[in-house]
C-alpha atoms as a PDB file:
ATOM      1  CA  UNK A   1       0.000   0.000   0.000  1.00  0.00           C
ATOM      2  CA  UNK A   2       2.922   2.224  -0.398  1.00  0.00           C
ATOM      3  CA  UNK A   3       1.880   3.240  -3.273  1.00  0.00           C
ATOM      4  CA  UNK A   4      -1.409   4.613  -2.320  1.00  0.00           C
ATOM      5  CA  UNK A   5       1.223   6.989  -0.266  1.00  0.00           C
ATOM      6  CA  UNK A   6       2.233   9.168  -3.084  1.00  0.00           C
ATOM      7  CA  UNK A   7      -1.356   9.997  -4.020  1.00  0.00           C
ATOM      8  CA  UNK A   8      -2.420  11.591  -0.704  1.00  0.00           C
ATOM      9  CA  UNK A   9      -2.184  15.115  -0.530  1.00  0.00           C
ATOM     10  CA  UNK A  10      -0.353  17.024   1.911  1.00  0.00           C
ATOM     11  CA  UNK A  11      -2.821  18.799   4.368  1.00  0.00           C
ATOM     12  CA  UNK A  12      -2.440  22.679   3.674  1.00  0.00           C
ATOM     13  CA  UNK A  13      -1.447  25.132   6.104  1.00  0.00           C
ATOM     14  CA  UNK A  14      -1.156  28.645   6.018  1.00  0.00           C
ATOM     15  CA  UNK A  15       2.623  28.631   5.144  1.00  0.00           C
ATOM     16  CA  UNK A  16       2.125  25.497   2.582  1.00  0.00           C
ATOM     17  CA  UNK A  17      -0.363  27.461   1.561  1.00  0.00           C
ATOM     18  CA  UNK A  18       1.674  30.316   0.484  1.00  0.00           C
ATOM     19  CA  UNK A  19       4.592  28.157  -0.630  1.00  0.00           C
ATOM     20  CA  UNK A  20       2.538  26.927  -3.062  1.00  0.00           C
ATOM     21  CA  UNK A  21       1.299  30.047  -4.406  1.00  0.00           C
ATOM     22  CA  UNK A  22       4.714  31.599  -4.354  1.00  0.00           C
ATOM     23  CA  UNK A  23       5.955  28.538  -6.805  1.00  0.00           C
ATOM     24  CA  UNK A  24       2.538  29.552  -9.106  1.00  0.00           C
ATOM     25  CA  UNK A  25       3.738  32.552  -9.637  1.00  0.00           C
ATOM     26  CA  UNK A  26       7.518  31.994  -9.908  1.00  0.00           C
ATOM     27  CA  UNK A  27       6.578  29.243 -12.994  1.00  0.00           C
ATOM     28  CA  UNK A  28       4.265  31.723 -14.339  1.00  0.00           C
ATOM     29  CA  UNK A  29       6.510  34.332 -14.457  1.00  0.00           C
ATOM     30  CA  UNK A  30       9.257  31.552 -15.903  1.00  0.00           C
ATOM     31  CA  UNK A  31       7.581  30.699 -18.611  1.00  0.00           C
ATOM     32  CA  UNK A  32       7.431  33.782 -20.012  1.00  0.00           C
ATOM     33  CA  UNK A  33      11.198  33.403 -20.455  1.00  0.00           C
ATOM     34  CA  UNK A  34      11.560  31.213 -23.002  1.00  0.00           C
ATOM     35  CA  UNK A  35      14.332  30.755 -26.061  1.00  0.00           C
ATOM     36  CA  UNK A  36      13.007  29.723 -29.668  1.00  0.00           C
ATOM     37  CA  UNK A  37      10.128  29.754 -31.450  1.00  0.00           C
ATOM     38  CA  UNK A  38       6.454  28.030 -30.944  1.00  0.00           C
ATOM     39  CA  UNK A  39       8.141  24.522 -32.643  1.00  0.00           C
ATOM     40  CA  UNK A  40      11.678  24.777 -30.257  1.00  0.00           C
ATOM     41  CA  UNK A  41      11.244  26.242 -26.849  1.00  0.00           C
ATOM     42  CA  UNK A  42      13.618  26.069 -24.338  1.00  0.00           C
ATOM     43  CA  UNK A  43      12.417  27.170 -20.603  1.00  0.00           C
ATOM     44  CA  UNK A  44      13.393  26.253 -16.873  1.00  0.00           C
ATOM     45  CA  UNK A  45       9.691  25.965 -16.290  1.00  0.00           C
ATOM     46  CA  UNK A  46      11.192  21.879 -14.848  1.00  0.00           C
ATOM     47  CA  UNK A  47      12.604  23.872 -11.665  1.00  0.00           C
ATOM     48  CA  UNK A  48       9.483  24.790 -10.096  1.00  0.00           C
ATOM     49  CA  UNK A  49       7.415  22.555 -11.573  1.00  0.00           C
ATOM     50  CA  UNK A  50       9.858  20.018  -9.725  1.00  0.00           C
ATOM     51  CA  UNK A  51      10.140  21.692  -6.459  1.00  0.00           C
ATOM     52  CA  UNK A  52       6.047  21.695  -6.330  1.00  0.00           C
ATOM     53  CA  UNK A  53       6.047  17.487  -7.364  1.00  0.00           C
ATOM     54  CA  UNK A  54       8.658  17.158  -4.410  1.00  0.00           C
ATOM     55  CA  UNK A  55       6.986  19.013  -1.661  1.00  0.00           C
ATOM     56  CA  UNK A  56       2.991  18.610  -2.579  1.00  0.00           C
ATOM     57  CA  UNK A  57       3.101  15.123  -4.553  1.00  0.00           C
ATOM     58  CA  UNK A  58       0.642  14.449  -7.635  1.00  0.00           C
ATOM     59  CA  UNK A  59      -2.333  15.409  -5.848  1.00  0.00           C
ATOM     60  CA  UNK A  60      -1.656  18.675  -5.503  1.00  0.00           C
ATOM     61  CA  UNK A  61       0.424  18.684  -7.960  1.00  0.00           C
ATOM     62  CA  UNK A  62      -1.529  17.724 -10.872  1.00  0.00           C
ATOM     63  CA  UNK A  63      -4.891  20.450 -10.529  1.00  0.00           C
ATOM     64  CA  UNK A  64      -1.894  23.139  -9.930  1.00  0.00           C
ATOM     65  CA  UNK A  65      -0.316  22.141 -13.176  1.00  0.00           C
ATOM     66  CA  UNK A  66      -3.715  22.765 -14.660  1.00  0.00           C
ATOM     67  CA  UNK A  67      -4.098  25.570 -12.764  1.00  0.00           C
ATOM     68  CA  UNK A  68      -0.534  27.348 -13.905  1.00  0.00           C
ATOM     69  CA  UNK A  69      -1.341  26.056 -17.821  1.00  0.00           C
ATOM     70  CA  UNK A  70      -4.465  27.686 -18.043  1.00  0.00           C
ATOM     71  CA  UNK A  71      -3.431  30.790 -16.106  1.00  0.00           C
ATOM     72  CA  UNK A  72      -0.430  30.978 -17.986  1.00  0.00           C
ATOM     73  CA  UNK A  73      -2.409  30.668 -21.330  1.00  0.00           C
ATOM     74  CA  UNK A  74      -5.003  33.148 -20.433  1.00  0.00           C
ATOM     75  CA  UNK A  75      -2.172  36.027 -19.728  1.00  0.00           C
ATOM     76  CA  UNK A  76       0.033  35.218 -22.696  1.00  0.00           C
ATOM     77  CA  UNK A  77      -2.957  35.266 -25.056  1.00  0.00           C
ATOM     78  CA  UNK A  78      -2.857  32.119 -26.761  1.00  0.00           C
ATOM     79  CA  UNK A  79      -5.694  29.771 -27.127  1.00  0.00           C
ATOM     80  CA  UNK A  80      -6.771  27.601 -24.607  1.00  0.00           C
ATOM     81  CA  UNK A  81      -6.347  23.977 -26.215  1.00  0.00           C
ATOM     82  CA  UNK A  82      -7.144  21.015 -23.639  1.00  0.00           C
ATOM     83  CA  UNK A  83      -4.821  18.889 -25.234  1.00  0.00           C
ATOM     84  CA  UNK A  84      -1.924  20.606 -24.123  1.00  0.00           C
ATOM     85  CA  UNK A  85      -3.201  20.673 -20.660  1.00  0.00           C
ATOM     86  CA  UNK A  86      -3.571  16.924 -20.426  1.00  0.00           C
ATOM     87  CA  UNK A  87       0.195  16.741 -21.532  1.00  0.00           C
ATOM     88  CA  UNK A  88       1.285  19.214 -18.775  1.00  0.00           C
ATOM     89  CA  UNK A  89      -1.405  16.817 -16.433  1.00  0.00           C
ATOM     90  CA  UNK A  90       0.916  14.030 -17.134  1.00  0.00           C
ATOM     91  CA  UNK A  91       3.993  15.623 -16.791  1.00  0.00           C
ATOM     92  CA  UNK A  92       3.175  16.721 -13.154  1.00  0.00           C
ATOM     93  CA  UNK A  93       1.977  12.921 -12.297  1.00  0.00           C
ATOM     94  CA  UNK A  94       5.583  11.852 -13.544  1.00  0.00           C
ATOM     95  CA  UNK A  95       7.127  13.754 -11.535  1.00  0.00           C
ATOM     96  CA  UNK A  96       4.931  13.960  -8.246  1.00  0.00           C
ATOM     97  CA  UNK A  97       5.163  10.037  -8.754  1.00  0.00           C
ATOM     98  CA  UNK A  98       8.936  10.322  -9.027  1.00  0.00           C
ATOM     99  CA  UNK A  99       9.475  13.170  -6.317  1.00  0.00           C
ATOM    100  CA  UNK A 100       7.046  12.881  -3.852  1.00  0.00           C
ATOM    101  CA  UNK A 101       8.069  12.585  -0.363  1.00  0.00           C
ATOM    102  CA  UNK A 102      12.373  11.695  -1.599  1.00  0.00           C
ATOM    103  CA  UNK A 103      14.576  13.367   0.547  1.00  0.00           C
ATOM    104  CA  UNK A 104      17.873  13.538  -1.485  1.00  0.00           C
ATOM    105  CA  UNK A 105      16.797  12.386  -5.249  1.00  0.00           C
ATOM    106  CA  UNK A 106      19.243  10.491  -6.585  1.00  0.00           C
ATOM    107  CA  UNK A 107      21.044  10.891 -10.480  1.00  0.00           C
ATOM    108  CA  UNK A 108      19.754   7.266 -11.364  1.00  0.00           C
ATOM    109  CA  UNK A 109      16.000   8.581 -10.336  1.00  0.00           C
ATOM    110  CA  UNK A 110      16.724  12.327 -12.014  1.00  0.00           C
ATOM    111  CA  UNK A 111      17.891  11.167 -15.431  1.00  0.00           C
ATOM    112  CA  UNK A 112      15.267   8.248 -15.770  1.00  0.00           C
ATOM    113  CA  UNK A 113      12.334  10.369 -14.712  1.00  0.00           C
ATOM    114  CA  UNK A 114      13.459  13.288 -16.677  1.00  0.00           C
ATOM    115  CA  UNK A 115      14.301  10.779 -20.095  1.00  0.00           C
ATOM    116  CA  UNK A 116      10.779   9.708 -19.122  1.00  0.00           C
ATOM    117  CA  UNK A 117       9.017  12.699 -18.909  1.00  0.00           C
ATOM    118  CA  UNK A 118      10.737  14.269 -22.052  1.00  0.00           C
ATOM    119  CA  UNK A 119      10.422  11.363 -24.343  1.00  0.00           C
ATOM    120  CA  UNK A 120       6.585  11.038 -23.461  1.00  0.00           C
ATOM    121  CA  UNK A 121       5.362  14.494 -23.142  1.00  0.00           C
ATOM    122  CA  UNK A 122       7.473  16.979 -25.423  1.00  0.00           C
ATOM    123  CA  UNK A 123       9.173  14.508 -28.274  1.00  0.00           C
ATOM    124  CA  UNK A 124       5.684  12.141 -28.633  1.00  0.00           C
ATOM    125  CA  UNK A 125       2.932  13.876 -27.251  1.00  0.00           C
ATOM    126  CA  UNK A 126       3.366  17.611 -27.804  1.00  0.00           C
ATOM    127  CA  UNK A 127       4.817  17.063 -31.368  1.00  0.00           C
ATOM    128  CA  UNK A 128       1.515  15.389 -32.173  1.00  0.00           C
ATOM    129  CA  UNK A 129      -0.169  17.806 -30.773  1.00  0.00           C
ATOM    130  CA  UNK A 130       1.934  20.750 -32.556  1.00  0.00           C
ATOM    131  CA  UNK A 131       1.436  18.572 -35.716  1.00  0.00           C
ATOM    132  CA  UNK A 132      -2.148  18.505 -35.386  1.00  0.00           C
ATOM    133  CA  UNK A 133      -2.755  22.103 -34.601  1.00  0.00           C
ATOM    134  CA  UNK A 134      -0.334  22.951 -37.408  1.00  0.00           C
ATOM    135  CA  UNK A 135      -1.236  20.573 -39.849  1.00  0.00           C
ATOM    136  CA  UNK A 136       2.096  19.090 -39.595  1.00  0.00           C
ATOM    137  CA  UNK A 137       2.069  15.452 -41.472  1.00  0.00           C
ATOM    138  CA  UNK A 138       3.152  13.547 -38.634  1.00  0.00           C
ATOM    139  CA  UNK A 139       0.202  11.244 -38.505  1.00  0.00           C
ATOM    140  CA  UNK A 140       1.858   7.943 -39.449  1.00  0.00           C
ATOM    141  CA  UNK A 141       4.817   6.771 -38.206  1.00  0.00           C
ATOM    142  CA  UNK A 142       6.777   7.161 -42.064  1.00  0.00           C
ATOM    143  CA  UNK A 143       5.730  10.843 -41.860  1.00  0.00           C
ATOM    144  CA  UNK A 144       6.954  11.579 -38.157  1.00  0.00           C
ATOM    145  CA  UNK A 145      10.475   9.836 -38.900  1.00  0.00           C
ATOM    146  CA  UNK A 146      10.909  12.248 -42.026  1.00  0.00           C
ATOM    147  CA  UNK A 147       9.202  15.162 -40.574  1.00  0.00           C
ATOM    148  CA  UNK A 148      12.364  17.867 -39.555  1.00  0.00           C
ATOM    149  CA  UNK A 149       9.789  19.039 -36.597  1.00  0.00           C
ATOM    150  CA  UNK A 150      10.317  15.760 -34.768  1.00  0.00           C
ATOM    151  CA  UNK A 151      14.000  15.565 -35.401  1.00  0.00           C
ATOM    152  CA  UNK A 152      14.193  19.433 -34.251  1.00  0.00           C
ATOM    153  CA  UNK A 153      12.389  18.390 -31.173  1.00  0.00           C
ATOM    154  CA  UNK A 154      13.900  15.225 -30.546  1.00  0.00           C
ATOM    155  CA  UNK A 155      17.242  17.208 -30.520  1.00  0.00           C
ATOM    156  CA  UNK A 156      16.051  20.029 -28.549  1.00  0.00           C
ATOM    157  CA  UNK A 157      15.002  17.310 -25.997  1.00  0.00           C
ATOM    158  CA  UNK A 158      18.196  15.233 -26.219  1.00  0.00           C
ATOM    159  CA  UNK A 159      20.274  18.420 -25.416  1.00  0.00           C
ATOM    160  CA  UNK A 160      18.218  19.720 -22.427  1.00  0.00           C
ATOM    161  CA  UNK A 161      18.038  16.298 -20.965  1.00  0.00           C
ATOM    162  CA  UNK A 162      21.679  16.389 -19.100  1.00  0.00           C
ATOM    163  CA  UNK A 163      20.976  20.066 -18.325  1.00  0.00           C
ATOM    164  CA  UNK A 164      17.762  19.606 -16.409  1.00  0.00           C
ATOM    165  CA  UNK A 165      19.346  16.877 -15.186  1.00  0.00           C
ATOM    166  CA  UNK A 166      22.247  18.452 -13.499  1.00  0.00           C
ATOM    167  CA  UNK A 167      19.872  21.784 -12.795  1.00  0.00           C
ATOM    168  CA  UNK A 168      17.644  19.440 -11.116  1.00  0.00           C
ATOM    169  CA  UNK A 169      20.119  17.309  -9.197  1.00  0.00           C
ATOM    170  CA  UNK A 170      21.668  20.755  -7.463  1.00  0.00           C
ATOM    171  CA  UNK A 171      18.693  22.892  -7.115  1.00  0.00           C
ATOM    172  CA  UNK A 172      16.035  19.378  -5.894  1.00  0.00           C
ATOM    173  CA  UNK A 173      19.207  18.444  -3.525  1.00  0.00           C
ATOM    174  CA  UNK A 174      20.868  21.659  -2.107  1.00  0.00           C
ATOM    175  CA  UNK A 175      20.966  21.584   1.542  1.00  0.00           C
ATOM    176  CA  UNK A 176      19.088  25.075   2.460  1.00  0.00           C
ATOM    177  CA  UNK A 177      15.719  24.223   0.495  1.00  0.00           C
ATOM    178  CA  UNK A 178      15.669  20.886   2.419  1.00  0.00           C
ATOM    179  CA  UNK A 179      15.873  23.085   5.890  1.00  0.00           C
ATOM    180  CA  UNK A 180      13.366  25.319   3.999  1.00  0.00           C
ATOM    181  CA  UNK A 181      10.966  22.118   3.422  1.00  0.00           C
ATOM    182  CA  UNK A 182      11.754  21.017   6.945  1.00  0.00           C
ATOM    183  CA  UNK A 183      10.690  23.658   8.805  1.00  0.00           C
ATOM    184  CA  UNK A 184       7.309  24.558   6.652  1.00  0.00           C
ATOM    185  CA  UNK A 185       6.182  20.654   6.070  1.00  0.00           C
END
């Protein structure tokens, strides 16, 4: 029944509370900072969007994913398409899974989650997604494997994989957010 551990949610309190609100707003205001275009972003959106999986878990982590996409969406403009939200759902449950209540987080546990989550969600999922929305021919798999959008973003993702990696190994790790977690969980 250990399992069942990592999807029950953390009670809130005032100061978990505002934690969590703080990290909203720090990943909303992250995302705007992104390098490329619409096909070939590059953001650090991971950081807080790891911090929240490792301190709330999936339960709380998942509806505040939603939460951040949709808010995030509705201030930048762009049109709200559900899709993307469900990608950005299963992102967070990868993570919350992966995260949730680990003290020190290991490299083995940062670059499989992190291979996981990027293969899935941004080189699979999104790509169909952008395909779709774009009328991109990736539909079959003849058309993805000759289709320089999933190359670009299969490169994009193999390049930011030892990065986040690393990011996440010092940031997820370091020694003063742990006392930080300590004394508000």
């Amino acid at each position: 029944m250990k399992t069942l551990e990592y999807f029950r949610a953390p009670k809130l309190r005032t100061q978990t509370l505002a934690l969590l609100g703080v990290l909203m707003a720090l990943e909303i205001i992250i995302s705007r900072f992104t390098i490329g275009n619409s096909f070939f972003q590059i953001g650090f959106t991971f950081i807080t969007g790891g911090l929240i999986a490792k301190w709330y878990g999936p339960m709380w982590g998942i509806p505040v994913a939603f939460l951040i996409d949709f808010l995030t969406n509705l201030l930048g403009g762009q049109p709200y398409i559900i899709a993307f939200a469900l990608v950005k759902l299963l992102s967070a449950l990868i993570f919350g899974y992966s995260y949730y209540q680990k003290q020190n987080l290991s490299w083995w546990r940062l670059i499989v989650t992190i291979g996981v989550q990027l293969l899935l969600a941004n080189v699979i999922l999104n790509t169909i997604l952008l395909g779709m929305y774009n009328f991109i021919p990736v539909h079959s798999v003849q058309a993805a494997l000759t289709s320089p959008i999933v190359w670009a973003r299969a490169l994009k993702s193999l390049i930011m994989w030892p990065v986040e990696v690393i990011i996440s190994y010092l940031i997820f790790n370091n020694k003063q957010l742990m006392k930080l977690a300590e004394q508000i969980f």
